[in-house]
Protein backbone atom coordinates (compact mmCIF):
# COMPACT_ATOMS: atom_id res chain seq x y z
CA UNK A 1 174.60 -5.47 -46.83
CA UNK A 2 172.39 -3.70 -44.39
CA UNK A 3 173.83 -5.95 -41.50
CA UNK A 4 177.39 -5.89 -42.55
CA UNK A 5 176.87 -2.03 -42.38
CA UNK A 6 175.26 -2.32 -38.93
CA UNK A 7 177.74 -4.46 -37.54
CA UNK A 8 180.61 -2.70 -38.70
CA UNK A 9 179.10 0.53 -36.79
CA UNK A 10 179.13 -0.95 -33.85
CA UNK A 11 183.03 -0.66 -33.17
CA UNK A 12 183.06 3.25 -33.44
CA UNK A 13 180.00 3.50 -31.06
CA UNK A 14 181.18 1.37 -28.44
CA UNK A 15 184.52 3.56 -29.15
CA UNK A 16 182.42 6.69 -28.63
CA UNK A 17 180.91 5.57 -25.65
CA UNK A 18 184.07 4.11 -24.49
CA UNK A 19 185.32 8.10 -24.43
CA UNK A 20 182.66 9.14 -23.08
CA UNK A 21 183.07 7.13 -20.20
CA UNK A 22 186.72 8.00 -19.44
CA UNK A 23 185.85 11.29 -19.92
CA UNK A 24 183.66 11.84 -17.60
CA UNK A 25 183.53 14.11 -15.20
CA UNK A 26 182.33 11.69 -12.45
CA UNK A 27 184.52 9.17 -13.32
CA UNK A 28 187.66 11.58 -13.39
CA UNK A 29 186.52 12.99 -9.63
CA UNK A 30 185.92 9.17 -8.55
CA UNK A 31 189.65 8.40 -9.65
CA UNK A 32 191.51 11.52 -8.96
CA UNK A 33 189.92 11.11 -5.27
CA UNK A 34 191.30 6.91 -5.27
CA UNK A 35 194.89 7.72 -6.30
CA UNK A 36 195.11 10.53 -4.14
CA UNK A 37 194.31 8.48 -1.08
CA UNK A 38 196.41 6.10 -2.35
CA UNK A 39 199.19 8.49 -2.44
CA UNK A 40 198.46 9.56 1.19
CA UNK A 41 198.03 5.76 2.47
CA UNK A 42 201.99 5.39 0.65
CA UNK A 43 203.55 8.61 1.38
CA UNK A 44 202.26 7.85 5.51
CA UNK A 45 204.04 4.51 5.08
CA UNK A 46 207.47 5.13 4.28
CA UNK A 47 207.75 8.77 5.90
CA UNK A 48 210.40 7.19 7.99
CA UNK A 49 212.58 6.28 5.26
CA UNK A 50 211.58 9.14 2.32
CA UNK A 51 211.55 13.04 3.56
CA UNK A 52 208.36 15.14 2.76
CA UNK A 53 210.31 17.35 0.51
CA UNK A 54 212.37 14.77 -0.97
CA UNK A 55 209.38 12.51 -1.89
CA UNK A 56 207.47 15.79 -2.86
CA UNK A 57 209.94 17.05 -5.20
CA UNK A 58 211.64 14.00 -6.90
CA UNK A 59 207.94 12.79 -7.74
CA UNK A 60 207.05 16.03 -9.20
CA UNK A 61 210.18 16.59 -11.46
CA UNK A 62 209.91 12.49 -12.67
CA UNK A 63 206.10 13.67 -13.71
CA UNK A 64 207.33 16.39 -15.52
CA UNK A 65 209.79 14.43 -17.53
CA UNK A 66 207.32 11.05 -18.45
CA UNK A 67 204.87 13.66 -19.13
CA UNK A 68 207.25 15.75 -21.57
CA UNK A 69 207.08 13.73 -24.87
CA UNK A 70 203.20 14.32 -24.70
CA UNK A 71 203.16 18.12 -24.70
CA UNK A 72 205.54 18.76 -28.14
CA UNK A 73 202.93 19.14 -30.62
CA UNK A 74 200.46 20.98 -28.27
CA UNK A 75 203.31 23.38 -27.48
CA UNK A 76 204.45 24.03 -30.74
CA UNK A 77 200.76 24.66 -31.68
CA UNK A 78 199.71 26.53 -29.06
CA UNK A 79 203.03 28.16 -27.73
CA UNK A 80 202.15 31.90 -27.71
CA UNK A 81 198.91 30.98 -25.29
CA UNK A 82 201.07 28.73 -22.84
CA UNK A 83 203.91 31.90 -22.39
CA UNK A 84 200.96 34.19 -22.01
CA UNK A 85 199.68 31.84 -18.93
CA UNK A 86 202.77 31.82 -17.34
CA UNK A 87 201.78 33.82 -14.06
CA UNK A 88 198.56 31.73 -14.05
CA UNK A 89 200.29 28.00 -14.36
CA UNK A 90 202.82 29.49 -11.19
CA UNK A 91 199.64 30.77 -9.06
CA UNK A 92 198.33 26.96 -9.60
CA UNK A 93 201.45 25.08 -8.74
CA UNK A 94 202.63 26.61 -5.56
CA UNK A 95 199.15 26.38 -4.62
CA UNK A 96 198.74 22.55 -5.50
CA UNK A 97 202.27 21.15 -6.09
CA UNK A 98 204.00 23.48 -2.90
CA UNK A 99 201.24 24.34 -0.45
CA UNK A 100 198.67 21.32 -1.08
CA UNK A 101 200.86 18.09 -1.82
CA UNK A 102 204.39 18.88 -0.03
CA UNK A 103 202.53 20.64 3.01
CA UNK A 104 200.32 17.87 3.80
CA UNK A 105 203.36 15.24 3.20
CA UNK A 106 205.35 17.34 5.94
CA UNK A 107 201.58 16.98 8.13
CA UNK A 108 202.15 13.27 7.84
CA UNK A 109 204.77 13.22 9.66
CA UNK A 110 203.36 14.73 12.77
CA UNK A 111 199.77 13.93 12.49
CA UNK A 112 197.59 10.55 12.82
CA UNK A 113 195.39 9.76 9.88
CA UNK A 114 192.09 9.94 11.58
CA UNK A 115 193.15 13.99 12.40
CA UNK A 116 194.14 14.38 8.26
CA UNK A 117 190.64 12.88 8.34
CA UNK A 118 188.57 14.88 10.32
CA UNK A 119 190.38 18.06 8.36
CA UNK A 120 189.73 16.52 5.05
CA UNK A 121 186.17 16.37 5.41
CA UNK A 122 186.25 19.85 5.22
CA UNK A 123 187.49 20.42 2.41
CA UNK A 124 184.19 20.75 0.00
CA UNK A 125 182.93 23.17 2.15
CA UNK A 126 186.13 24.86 2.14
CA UNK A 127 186.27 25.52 -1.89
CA UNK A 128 182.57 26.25 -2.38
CA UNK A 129 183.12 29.17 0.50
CA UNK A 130 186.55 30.36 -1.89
CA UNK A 131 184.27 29.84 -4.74
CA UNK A 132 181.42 31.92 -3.63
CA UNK A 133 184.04 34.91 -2.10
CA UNK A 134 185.36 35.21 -4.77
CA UNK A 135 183.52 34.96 -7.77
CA UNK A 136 180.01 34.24 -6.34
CA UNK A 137 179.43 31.26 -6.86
CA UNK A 138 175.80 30.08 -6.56
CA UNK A 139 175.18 27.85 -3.71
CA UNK A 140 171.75 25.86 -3.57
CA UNK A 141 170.49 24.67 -0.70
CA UNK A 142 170.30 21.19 -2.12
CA UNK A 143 173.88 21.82 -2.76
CA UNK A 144 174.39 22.82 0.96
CA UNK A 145 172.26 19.60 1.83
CA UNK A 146 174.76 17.38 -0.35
CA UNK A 147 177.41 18.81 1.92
CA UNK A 148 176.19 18.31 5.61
CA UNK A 149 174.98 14.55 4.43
CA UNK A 150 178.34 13.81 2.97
CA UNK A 151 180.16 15.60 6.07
CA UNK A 152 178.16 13.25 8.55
CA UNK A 153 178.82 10.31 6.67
CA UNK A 154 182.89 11.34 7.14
CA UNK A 155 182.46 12.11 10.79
CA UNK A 156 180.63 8.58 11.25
CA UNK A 157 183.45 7.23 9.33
CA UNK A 158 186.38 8.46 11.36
CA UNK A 159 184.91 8.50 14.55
CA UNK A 160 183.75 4.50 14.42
CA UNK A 161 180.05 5.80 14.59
CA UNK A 162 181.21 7.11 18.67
CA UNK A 163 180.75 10.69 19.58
CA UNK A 164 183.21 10.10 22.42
CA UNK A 165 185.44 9.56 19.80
CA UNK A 166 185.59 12.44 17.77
CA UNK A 167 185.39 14.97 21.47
CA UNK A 168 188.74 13.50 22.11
CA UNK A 169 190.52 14.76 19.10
CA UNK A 170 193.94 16.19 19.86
CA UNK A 171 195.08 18.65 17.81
CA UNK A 172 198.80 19.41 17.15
CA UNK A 173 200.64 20.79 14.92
CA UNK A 174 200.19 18.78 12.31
CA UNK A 175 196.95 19.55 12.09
CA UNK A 176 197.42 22.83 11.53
CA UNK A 177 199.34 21.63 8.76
CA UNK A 178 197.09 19.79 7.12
CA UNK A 179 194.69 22.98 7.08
CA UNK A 180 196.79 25.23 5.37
CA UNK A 181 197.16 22.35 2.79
CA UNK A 182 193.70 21.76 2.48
CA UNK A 183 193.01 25.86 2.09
CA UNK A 184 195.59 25.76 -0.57
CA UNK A 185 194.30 23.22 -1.96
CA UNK A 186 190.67 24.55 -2.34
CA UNK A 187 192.58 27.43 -3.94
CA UNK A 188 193.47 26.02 -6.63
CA UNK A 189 190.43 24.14 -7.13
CA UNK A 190 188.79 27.60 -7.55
CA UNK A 191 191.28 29.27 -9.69
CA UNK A 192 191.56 26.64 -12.47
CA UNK A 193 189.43 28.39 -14.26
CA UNK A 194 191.53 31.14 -14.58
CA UNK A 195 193.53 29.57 -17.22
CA UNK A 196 192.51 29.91 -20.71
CA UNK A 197 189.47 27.44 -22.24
CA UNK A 198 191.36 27.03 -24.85
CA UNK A 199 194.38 25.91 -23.49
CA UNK A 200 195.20 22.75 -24.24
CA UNK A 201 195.19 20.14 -20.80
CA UNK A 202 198.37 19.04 -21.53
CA UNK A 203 200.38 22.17 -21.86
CA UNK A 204 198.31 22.87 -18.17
CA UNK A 205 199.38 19.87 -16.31
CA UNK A 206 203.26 20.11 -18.11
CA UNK A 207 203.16 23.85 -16.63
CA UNK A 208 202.09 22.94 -13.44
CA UNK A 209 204.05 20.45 -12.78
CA UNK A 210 207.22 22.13 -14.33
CA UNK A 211 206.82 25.02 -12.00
CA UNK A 212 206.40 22.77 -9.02
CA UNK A 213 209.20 21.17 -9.66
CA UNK A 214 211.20 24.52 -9.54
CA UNK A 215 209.53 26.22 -6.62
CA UNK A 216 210.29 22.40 -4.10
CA UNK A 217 213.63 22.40 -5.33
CA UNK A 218 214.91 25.33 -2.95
CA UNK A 219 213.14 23.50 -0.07
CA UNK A 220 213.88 20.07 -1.11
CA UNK A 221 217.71 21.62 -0.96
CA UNK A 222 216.92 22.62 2.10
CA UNK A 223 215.71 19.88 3.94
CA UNK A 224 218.67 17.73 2.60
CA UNK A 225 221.17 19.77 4.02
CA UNK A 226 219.54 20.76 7.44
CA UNK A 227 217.30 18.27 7.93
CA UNK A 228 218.03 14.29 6.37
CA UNK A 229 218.58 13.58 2.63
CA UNK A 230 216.35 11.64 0.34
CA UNK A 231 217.88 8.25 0.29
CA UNK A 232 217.18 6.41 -3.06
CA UNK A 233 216.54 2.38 -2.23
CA UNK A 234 213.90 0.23 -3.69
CA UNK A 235 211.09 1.78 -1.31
CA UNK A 236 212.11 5.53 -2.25
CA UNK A 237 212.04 4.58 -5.97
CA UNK A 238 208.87 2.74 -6.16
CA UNK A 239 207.45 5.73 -4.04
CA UNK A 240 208.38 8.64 -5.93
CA UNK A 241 207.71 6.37 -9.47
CA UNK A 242 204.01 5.42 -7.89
CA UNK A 243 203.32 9.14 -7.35
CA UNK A 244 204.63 10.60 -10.19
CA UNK A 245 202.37 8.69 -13.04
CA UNK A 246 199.02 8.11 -10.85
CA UNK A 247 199.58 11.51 -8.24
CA UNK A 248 201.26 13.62 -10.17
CA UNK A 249 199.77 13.00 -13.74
CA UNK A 250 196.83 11.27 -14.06
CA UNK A 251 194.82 12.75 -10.47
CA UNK A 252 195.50 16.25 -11.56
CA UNK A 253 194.37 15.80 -15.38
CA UNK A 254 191.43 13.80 -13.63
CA UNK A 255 190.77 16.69 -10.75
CA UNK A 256 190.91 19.55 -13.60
CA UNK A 257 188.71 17.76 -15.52
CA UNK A 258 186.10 17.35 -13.19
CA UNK A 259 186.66 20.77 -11.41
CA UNK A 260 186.14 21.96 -15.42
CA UNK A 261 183.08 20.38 -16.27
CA UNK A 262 181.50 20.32 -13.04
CA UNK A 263 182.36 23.30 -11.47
CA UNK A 264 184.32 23.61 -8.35
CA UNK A 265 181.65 23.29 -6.14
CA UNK A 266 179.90 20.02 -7.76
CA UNK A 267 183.25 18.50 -7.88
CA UNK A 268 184.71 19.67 -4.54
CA UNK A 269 182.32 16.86 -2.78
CA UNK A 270 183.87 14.08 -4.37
CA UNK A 271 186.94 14.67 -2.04
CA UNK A 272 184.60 12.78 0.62
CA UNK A 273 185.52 10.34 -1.13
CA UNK A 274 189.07 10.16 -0.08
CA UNK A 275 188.53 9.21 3.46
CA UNK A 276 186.28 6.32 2.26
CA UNK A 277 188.85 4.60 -0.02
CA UNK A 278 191.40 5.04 2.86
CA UNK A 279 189.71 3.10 5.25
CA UNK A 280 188.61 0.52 1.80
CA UNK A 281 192.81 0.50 1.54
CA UNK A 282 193.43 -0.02 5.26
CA UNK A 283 191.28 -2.71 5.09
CA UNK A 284 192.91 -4.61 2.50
CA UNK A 285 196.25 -3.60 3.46
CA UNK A 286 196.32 -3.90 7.11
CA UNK A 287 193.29 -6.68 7.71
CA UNK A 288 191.41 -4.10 9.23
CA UNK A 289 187.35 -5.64 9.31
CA UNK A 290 184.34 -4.06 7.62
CA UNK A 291 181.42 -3.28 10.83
CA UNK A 292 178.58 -1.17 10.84
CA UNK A 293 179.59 2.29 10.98
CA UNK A 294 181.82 1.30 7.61
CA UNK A 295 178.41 1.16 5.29
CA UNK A 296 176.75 3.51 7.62
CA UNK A 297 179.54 6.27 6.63
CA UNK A 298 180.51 5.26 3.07
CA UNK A 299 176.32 5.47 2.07
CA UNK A 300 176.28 8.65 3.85
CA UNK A 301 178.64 10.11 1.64
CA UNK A 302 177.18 8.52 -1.47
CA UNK A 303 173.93 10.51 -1.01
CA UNK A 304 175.26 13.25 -0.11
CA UNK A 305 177.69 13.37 -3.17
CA UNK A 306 174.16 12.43 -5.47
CA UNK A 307 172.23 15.47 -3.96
CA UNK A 308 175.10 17.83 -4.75
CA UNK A 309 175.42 16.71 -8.51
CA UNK A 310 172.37 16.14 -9.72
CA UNK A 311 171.45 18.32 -12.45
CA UNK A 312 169.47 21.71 -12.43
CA UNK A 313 169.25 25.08 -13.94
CA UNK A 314 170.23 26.58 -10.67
CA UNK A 315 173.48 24.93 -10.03
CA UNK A 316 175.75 25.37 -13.04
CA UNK A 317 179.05 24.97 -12.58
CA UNK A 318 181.01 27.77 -12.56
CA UNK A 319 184.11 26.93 -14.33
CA UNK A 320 184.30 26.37 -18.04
């Protein structure tokens, strides 16, 4: 009897720990980070066939509507606190959905990847400056440790482990695109926490993508009719399908997961991470080969990512 009872335990604790797991914080920062490179590696590839604004918008509207069914029941329950976070949910999608996402899509197609690179390493150090302006934020030195290990192991990355390298960087314009993306960007990362704990995730991620949707539609008009319309073929389709489930839907439940529980900060540094699986993807995409500076860079950022998040009384998180 006893071992009937023990084995018949076992299925809702491997369940538990099964939830755990997805449900991590980590794991949510690891992923959100591997589809959004993802999403940059695609969007790069057909920006010669699909517009910035066409890709931008279609993908966010087609999240909205797969993602629709999901949010009934949390809306009906909880449809007094979603109106009251109305100005909140708008704030976070021009900031992600307008001035992160369609932004850096229009940087792709004036910019070289290395550049988006360079200006992506940034980025951590970028929302734990936004963090600590403007709701002072603790910042450890360990933290700022974490940071400078993980931003070498980027540079070493980018630059093929050659100084020369990374002194001949060109900027253009594009680059300068791919700041104010990466600014907005941090942004939002900082002003999650402005919507309501109790707010139900879905009902956050419907909102924000529901308002995106509305504010790229005047520029996604725009571009079609002075600039080239979004043809819909095989490759546009795929695109704009790819994005909206893994970009649109499952990164940012992932990204405010992790920027929740971890704290923008903590989580910030996992976006090192994104130049690391695009040079993984290039790899297996393009038969690119694995040398030195490869490991040197990607163990760099490791480290620098564990110094950051490890535990301590000094460095909660400062969302949630």
């Amino acid at each position: 009897m006893n071992s009937e009872q023990s084995v018949s335990d076992q299925p809702p604790g491997g369940m538990a720990a099964l939830k755990r797991l997805l449900l991590s914080p980590y794991l949510s920062a690891v992923l959100a980070m591997l589809f959004w490179a993802a999403s940059t590696v695609l969007v790069r590839y057909v920006r010669l066939e699909v517009p910035p604004m066409g890709i931008s918008f279609w993908r966010t509207l087609l999240g909205f509507v797969i993602f629709l069914p999901f949010v009934i029941k949390p809306y009906r329950r909880q449809a007094q606190e979603f109106k009251q976070s109305f100005k909140t949910l708008a704030l976070l999608a021009l900031l992600l959905m307008v001035g992160g996402n369609a932004v850096l899509f229009l940087s792709l197609q004036y910019t070289i990847a290395i550049n988006a690179a360079v200006i992506n390493s940034v980025e951590p150090v970028i929302i734990v400056s936004l963090a600590w302006l403007l709701f002072r934020d603790p910042f450890s030195k360990r933290q700022g440790l974490g940071v400078v290990v993980s931003l070498t192991g980027v540079l070493v990355l980018i630059s093929t482990g050659s100084l020369e390298t990374l002194a001949k960087m060109d900027f253009n314009k594009g680059d300068l695109l791919v700041t104010g993306a990466y600014v907005s960007w941090g942004l939002y990362a900082v002003l999650v926490r402005k919507i309501p704990h109790g707010l139900d995730r879905r009902l956050v991620l419907a909102g924000i993508l529901g308002f995106g949707a509305l504010l790229l539609l005047p520029l996604y008009i725009l571009e079609t009719v002075f600039v080239r319309p979004t043809p819909f073929t095989w490759t546009s389709v795929f695109s704009i399908t790819w994005l909206a489930v893994f970009s649109s839907i499952l990164a940012i439940l992932m990204w405010n997961n992790a920027i929740t529980k971890l704290g923008p900060g903590r989580a910030g540094l996992f976006i090192h991470l994104i130049p690391a699986f695009t040079v993984l993807m290039a790899m297996a995409v393009l038969g690119e080969s694995l040398q030195t500076f490869h490991f040197t860079g990607i163990a760099l950022i490791g480290v620098g990512i564990y110094f950051s998040t490890l535990s301590s009384g000094k460095d909660k998180p400062g969302g949630h």
